[in-house]
Protein backbone atom coordinates (compact mmCIF):
# COMPACT_ATOMS: atom_id res chain seq x y z
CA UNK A 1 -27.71 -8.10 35.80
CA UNK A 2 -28.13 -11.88 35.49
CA UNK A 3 -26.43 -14.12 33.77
CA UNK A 4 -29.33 -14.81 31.42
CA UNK A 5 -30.09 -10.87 30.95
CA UNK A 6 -26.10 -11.17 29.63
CA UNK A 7 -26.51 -13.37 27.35
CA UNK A 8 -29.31 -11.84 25.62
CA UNK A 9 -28.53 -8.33 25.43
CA UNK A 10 -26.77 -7.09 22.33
CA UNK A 11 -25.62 -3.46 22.71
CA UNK A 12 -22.17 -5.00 22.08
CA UNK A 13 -22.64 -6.99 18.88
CA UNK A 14 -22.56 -4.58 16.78
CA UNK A 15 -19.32 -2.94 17.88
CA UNK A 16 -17.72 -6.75 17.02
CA UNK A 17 -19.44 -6.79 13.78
CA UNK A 18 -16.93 -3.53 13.33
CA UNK A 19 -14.49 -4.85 14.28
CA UNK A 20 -14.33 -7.99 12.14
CA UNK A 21 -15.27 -5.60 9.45
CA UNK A 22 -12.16 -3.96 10.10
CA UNK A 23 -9.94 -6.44 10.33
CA UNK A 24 -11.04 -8.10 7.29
CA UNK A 25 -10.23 -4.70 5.22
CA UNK A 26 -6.55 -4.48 6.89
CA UNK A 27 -6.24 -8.15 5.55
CA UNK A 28 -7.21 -7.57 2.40
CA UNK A 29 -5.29 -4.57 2.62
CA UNK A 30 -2.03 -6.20 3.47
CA UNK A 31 -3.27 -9.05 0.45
CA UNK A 32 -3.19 -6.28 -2.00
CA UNK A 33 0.25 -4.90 -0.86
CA UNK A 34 1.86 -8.12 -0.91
CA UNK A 35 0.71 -8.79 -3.97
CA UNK A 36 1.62 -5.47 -6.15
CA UNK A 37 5.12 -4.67 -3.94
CA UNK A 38 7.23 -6.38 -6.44
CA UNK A 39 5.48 -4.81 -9.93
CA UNK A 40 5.26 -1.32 -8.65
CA UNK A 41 9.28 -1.64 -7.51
CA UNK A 42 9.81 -2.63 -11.20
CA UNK A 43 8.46 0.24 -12.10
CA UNK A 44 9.95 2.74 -9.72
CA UNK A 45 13.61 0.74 -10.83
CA UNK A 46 12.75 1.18 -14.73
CA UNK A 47 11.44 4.92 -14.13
CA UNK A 48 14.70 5.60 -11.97
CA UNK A 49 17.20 4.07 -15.07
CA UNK A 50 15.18 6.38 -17.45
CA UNK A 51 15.87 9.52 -15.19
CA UNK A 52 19.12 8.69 -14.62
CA UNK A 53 19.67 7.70 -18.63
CA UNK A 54 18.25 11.04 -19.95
CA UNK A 55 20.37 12.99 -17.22
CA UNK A 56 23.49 11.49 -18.28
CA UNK A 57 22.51 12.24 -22.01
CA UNK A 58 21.65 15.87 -21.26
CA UNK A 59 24.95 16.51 -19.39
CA UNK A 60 26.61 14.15 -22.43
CA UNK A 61 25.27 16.77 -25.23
CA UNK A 62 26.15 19.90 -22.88
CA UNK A 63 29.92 18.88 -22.29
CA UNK A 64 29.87 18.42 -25.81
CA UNK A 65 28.62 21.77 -27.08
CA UNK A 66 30.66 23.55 -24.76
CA UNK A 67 33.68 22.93 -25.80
């Protein structure tokens, strides 16, 4: 193959078109994580002090009737 038959054939273009495709979703990807890592660890924190608030309560109010 030539040079010039190279340089015009295209069987690969479209497998670099993927590819960019690709990456561009992973960076978005990692955009979106980095952006909602901080407000979905709020969350998980205020869900865990809930959980751990009722628990304590509950064991509170059975120590309490038992004796």
């Amino acid at each position: 193959m030539r040079f010039s038959e190279f340089l015009q054939d295209e069987s690969g273009a479209i497998t670099i078109e993927w590819v960019a495709l690709a990456a561009g979703v992973i960076i978005l990807a990692l955009g979106v994580i980095a952006v909602l890592s901080d407000p979905v660890e709020g969350v998980a924190v205020a869900i865990g002090s809930s959980i751990t608030t009722a628990t304590d309560n509950l064991l509170s109010q059975a120590i309490a009737q038992s004796e």
